[in-house]
N, C-alpha and C. Protein backbone atom coordinates (compact mmCIF):
# COMPACT_ATOMS: atom_id res chain seq x y z
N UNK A 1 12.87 3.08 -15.55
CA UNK A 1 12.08 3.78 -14.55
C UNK A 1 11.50 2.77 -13.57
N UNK A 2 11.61 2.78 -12.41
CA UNK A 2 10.83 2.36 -11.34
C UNK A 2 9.60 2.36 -11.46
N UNK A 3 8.83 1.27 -11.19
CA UNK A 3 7.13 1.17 -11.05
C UNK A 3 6.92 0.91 -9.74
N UNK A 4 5.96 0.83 -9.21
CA UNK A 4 5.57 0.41 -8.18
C UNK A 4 4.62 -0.85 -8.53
N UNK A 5 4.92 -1.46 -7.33
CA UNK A 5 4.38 -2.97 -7.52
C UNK A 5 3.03 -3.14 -6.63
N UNK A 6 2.89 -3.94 -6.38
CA UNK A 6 1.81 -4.34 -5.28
C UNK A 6 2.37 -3.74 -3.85
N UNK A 7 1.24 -3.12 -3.50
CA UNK A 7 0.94 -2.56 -1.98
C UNK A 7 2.02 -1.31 -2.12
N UNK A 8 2.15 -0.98 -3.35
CA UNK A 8 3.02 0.20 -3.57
C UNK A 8 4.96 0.12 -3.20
N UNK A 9 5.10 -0.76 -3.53
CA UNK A 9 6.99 -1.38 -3.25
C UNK A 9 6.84 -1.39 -4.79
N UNK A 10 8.17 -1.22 -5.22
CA UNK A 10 8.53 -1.30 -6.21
C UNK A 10 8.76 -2.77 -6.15
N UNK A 11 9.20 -3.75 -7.77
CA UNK A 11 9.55 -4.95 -7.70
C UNK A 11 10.76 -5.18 -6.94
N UNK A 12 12.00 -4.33 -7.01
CA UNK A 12 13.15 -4.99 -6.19
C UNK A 12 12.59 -4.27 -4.55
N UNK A 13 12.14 -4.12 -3.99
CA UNK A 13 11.87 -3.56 -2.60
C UNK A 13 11.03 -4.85 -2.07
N UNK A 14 9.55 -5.42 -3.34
CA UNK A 14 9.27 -6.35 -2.57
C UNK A 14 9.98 -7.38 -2.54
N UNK A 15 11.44 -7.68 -3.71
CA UNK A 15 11.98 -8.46 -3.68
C UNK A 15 13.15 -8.96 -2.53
N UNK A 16 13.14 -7.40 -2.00
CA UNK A 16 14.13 -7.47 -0.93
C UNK A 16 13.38 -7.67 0.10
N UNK A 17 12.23 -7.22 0.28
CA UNK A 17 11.44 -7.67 1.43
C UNK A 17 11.15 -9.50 1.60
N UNK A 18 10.60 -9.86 0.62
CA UNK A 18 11.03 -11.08 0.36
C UNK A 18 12.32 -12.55 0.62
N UNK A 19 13.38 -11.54 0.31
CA UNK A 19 14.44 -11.94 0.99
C UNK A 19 14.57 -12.18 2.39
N UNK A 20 14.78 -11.06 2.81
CA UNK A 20 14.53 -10.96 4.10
C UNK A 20 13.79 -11.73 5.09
N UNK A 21 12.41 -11.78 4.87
CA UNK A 21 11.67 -12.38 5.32
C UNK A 21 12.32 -14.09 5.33
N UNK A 22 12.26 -14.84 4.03
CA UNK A 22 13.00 -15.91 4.14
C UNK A 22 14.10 -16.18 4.64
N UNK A 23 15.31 -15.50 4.88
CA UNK A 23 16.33 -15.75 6.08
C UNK A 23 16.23 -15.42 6.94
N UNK A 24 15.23 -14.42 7.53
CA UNK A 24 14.51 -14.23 9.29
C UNK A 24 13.93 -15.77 9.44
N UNK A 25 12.96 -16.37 8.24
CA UNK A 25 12.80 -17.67 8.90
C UNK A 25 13.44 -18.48 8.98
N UNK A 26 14.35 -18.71 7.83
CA UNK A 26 15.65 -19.71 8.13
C UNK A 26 16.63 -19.87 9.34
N UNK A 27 16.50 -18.43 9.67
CA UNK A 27 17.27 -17.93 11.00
C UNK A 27 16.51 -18.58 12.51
N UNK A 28 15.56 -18.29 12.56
CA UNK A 28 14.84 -18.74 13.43
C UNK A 28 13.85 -20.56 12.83
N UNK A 29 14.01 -21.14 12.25
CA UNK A 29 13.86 -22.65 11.95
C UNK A 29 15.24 -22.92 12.73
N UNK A 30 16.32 -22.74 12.32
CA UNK A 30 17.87 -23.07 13.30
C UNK A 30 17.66 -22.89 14.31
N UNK A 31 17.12 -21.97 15.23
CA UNK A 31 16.94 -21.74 16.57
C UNK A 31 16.12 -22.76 17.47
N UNK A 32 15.20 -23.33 16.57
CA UNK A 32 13.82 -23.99 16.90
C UNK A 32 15.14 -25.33 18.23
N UNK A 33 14.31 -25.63 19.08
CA UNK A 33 15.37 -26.65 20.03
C UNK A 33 15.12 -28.24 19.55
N UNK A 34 16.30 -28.70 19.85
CA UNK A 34 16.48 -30.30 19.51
C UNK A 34 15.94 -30.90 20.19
N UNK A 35 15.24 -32.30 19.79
CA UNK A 35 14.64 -33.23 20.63
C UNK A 35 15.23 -33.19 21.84
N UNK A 36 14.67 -32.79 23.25
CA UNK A 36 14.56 -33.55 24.36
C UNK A 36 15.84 -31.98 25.11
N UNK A 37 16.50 -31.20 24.12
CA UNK A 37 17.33 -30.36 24.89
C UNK A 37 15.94 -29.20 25.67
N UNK A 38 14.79 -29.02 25.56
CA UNK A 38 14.72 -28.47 26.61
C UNK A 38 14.24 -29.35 27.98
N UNK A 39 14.64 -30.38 28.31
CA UNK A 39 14.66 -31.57 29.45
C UNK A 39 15.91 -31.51 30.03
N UNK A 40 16.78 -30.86 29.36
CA UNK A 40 18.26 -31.18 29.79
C UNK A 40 18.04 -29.79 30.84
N UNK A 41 19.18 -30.19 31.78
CA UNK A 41 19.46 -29.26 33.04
C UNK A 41 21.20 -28.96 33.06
N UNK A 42 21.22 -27.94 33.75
CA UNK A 42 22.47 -27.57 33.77
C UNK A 42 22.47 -26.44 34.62
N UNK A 43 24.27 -26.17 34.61
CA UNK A 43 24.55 -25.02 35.60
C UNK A 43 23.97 -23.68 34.85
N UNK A 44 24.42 -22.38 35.37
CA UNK A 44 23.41 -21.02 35.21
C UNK A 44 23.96 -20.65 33.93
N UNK A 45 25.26 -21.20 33.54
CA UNK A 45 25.16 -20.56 32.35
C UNK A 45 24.79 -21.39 31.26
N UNK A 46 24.20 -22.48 31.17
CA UNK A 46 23.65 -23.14 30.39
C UNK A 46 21.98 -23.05 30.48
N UNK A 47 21.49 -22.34 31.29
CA UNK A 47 20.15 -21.73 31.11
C UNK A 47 20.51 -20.21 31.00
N UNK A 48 21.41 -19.45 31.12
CA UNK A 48 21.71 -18.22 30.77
C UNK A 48 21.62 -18.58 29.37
N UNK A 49 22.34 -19.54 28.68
CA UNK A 49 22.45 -19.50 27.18
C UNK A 49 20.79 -19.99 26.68
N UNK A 50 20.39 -20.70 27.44
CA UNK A 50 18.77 -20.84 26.90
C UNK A 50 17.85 -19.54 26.79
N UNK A 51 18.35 -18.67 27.88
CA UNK A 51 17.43 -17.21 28.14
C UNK A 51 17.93 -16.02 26.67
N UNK A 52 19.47 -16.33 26.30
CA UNK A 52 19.61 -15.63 25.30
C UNK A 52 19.10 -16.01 23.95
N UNK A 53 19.03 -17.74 24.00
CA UNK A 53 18.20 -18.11 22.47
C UNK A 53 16.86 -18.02 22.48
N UNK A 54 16.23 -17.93 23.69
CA UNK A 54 15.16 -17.09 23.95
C UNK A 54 14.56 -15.87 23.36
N UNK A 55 15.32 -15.38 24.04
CA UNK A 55 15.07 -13.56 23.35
C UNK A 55 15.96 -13.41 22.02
N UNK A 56 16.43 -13.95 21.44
CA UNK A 56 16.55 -14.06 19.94
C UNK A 56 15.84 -14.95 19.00
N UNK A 57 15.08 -15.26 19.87
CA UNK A 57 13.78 -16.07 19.13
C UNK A 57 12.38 -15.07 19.37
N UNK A 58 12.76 -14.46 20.09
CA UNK A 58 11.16 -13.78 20.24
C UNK A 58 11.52 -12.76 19.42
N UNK A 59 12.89 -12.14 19.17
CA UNK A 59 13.14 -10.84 18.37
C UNK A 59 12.95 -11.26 17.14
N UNK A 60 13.59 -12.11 16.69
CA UNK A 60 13.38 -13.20 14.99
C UNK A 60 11.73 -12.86 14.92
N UNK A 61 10.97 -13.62 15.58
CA UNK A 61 9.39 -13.65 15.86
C UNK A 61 9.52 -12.00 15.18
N UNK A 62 9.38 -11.27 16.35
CA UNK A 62 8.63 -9.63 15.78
C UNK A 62 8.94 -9.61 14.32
N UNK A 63 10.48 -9.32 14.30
CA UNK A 63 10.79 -9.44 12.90
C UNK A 63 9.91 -10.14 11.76
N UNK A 64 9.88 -11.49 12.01
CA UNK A 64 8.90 -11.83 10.69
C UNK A 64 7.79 -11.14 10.86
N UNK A 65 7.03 -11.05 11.75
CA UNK A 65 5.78 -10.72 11.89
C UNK A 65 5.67 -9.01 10.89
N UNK A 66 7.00 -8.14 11.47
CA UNK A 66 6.59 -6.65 11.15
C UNK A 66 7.07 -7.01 9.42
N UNK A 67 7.58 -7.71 8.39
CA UNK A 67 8.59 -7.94 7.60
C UNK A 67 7.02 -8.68 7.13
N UNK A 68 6.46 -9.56 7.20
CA UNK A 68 4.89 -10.15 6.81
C UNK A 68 4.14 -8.99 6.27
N UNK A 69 3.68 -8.05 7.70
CA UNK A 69 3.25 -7.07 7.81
C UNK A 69 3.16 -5.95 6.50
N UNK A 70 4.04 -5.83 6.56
CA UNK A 70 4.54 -4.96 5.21
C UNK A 70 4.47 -5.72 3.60
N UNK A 71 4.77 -6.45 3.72
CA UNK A 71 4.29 -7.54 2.21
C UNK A 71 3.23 -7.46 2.08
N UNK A 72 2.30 -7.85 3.33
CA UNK A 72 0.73 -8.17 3.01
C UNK A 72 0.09 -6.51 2.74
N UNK A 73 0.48 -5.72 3.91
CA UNK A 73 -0.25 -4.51 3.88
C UNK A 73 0.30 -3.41 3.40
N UNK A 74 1.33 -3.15 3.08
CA UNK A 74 2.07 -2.27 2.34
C UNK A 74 2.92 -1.54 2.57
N UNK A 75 2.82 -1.36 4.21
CA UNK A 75 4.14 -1.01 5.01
C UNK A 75 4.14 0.13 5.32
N UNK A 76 4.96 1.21 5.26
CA UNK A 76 4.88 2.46 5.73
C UNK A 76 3.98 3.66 4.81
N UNK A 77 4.10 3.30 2.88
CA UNK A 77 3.05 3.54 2.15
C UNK A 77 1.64 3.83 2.63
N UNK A 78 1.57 3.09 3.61
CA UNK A 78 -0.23 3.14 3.87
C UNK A 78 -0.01 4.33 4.93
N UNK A 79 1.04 5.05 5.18
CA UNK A 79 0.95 6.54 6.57
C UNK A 79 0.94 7.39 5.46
N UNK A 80 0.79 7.58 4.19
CA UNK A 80 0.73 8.77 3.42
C UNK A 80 2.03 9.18 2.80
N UNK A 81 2.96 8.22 3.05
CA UNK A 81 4.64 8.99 2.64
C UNK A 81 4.51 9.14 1.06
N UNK A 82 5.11 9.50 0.14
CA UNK A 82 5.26 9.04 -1.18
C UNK A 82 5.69 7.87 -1.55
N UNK A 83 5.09 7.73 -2.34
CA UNK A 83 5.33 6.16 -3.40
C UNK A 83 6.74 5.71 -3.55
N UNK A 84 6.89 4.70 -3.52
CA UNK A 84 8.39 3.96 -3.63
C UNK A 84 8.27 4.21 -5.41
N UNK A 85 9.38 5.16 -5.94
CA UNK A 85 9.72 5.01 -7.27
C UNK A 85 9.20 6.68 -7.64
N UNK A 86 8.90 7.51 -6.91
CA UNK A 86 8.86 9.00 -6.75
C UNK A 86 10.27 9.27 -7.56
N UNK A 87 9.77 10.14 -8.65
CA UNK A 87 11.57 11.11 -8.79
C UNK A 87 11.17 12.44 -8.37
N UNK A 88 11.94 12.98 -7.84
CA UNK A 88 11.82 14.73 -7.45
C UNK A 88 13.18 14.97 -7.61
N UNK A 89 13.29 16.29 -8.58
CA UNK A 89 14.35 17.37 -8.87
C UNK A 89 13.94 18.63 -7.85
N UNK A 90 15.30 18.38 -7.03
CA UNK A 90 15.67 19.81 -6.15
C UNK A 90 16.60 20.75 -6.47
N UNK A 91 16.20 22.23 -6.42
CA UNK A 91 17.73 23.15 -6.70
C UNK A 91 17.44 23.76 -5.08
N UNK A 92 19.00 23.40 -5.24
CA UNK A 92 19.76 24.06 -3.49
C UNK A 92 20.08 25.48 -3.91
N UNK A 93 20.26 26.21 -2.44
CA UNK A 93 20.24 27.44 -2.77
C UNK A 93 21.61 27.77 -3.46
N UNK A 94 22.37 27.13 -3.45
CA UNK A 94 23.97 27.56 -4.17
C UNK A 94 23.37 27.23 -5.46
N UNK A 95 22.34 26.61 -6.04
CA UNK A 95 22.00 26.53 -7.56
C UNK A 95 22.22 25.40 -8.05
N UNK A 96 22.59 24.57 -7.50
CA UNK A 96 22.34 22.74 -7.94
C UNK A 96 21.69 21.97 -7.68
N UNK A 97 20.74 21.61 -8.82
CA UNK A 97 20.37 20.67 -8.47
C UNK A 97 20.16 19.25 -8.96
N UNK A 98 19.76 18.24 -8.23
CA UNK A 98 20.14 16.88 -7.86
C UNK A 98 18.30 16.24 -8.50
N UNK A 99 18.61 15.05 -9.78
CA UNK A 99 17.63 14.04 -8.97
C UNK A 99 17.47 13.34 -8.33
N UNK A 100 16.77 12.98 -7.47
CA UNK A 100 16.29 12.16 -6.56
C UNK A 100 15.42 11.17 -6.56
N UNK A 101 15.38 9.85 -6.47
CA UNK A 101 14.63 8.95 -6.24
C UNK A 101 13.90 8.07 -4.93
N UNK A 102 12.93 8.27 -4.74
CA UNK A 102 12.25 7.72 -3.70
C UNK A 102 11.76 6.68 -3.31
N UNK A 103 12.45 5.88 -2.33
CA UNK A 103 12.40 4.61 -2.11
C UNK A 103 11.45 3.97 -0.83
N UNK A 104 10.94 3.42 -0.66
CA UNK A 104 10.19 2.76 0.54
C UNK A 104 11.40 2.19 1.23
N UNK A 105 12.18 1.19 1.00
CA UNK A 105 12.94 0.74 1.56
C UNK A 105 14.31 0.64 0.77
N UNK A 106 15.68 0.96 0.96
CA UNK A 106 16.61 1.17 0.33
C UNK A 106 17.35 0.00 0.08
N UNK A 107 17.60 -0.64 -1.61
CA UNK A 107 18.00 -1.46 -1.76
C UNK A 107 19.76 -1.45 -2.36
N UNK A 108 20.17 -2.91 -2.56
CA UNK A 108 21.47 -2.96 -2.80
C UNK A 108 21.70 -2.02 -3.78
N UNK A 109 21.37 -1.59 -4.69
CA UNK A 109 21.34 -0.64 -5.51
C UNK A 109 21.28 0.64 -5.07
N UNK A 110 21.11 1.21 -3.94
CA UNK A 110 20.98 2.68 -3.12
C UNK A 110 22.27 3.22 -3.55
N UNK A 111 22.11 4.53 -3.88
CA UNK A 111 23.16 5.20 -3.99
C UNK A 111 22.80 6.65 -3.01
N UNK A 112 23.60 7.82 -3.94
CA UNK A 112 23.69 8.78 -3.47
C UNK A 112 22.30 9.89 -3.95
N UNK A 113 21.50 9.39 -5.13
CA UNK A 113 20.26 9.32 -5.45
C UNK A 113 19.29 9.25 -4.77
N UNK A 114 19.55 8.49 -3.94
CA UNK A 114 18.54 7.35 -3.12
C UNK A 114 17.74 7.65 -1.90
N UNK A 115 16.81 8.40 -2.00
CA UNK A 115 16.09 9.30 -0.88
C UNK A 115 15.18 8.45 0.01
N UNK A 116 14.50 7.54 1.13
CA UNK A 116 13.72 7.14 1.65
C UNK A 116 12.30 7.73 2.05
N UNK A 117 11.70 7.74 1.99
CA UNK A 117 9.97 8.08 2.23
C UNK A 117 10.06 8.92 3.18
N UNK A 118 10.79 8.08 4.45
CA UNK A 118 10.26 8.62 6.14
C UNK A 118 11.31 9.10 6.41
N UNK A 119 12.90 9.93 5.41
CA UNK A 119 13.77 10.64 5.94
C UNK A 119 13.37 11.68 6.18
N UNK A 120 14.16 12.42 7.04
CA UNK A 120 13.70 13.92 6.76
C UNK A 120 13.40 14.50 5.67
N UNK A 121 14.20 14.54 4.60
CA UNK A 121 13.65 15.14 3.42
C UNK A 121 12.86 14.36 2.61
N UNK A 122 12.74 12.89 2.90
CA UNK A 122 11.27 12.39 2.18
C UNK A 122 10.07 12.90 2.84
N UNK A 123 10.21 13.13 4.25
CA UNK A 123 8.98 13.67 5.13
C UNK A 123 8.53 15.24 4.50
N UNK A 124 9.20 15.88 3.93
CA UNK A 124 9.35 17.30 3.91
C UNK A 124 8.79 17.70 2.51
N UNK A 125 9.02 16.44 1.36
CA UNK A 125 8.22 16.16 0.61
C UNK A 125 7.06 15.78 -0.07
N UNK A 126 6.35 15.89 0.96
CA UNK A 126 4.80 14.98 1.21
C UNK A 126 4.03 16.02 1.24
N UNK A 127 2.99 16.21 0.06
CA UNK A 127 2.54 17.59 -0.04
C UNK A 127 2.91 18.57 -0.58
N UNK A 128 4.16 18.29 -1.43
CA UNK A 128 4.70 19.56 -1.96
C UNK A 128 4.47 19.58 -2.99
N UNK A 129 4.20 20.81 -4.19
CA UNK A 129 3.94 20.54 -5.13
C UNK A 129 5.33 21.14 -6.23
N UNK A 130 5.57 21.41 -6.84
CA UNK A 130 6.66 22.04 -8.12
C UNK A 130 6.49 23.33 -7.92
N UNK A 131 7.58 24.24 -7.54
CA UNK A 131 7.61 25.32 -7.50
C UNK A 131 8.16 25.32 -5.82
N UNK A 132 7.64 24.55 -4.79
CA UNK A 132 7.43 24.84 -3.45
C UNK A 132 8.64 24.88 -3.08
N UNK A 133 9.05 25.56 -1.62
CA UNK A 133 10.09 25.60 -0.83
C UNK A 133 9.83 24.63 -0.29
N UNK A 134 10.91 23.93 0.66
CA UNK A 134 11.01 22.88 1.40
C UNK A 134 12.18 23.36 2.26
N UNK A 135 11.54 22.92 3.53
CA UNK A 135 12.94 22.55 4.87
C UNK A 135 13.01 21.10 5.18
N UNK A 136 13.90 21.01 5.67
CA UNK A 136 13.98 20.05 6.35
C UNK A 136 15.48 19.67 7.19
N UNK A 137 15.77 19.37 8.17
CA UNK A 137 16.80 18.79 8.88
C UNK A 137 18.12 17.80 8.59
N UNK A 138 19.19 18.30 8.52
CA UNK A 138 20.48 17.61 8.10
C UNK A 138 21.23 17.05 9.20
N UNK A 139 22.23 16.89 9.16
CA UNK A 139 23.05 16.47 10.52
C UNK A 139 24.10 17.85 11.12
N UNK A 140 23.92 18.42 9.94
CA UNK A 140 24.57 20.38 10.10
C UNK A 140 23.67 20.98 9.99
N UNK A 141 22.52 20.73 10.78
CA UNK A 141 21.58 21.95 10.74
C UNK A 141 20.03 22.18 9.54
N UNK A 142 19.48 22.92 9.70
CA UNK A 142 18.32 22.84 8.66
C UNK A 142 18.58 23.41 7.22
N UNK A 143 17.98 23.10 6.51
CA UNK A 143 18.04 23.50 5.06
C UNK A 143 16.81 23.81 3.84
N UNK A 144 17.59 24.38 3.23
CA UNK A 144 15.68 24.26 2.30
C UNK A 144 16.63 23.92 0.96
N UNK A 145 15.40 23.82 -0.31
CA UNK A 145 15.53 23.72 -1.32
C UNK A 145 14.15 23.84 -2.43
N UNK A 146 13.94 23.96 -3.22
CA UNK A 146 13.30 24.32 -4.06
C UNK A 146 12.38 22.80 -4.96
N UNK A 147 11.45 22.40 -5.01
CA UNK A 147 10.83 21.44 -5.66
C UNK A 147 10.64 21.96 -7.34
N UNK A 148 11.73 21.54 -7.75
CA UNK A 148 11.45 21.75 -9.59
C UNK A 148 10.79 20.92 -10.25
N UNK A 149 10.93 19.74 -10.15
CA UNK A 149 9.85 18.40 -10.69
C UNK A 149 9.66 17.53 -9.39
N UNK A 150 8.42 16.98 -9.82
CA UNK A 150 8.08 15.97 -8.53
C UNK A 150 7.10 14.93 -9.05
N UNK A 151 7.66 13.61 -9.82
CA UNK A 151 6.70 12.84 -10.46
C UNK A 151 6.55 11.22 -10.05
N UNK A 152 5.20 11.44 -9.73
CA UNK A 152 4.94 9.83 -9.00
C UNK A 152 5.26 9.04 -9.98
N UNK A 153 5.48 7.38 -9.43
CA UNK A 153 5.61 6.50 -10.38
C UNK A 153 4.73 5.86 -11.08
N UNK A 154 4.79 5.63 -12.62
CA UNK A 154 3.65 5.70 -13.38
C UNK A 154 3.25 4.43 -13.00
């Protein structure tokens, strides 16, 4: 069973966050410029190529910053979504139903299980209790389903 960890990520979510974060900086430490190349001059496309490692240095930047962000403060958890490590059992109206697991952020392990917080149907879940109808939006249109179990992570 999934727990939730600190700031509400489960251990592999902050572990992937983690990741992440360390090759955004590795990524951008490589970018950082060599002694004396920003002195050097050149034709337009050799400051064209400075303007693009530019703005892939300021994008790297946000990145760590929003990827920090979420480690330290907990990330999208703190807007009210459900807990990373949520299971909820749905029956569809044809009469099947599916468990589901609820993830903050979807890891190598994601399957077909694998529901996100801020999808549509993680959104549609927020507030619902066992028993409740639910809609929510597909890529064919809207749908409902039925909340049979819905249990936070212990």
């Amino acid at each position: 069973m999934v727990t939730s960890g600190d700031n509400g990520f489960s251990p592999a979510a902050r572990r992937q966050l983690e990741k992440e974060l360390a090759d955004l900086r590795a990524q951008r430490d490589a970018m950082a410029p060599l002694v004396g190349e920003q002195e050097r001059t050149g034709d337009a496309a050799d400051q064209a190529e400075v303007l693009d490692r530019a703005e892939a240095a300021a994008y790297l930047d946000r990145r760590i910053a929003d990827v920090a962000a979420k480690l330290e403060h907990g990330g999208r958890n703190s807007k009210g979504l459900l807990p990373d490590g949520t299971t909820v059992t749905l029956r569809f109206s044809d009469g099947d139903e599916d468990e589901l697991h609820i993830v903050t952020i979807p890891g190598e392990d994601a399957d077909a299980s694998t529901v996100t917080s801020d999808s549509p149907l993680g959104l549609a879940l927020v507030g619902a209790k066992e028993g409740d109808e639910i809609k929510y939006r597909t890529p064919r249109g809207e749908t409902s389903a039925t909340v049979v179990t819905l249990k936070p992570p212990a």
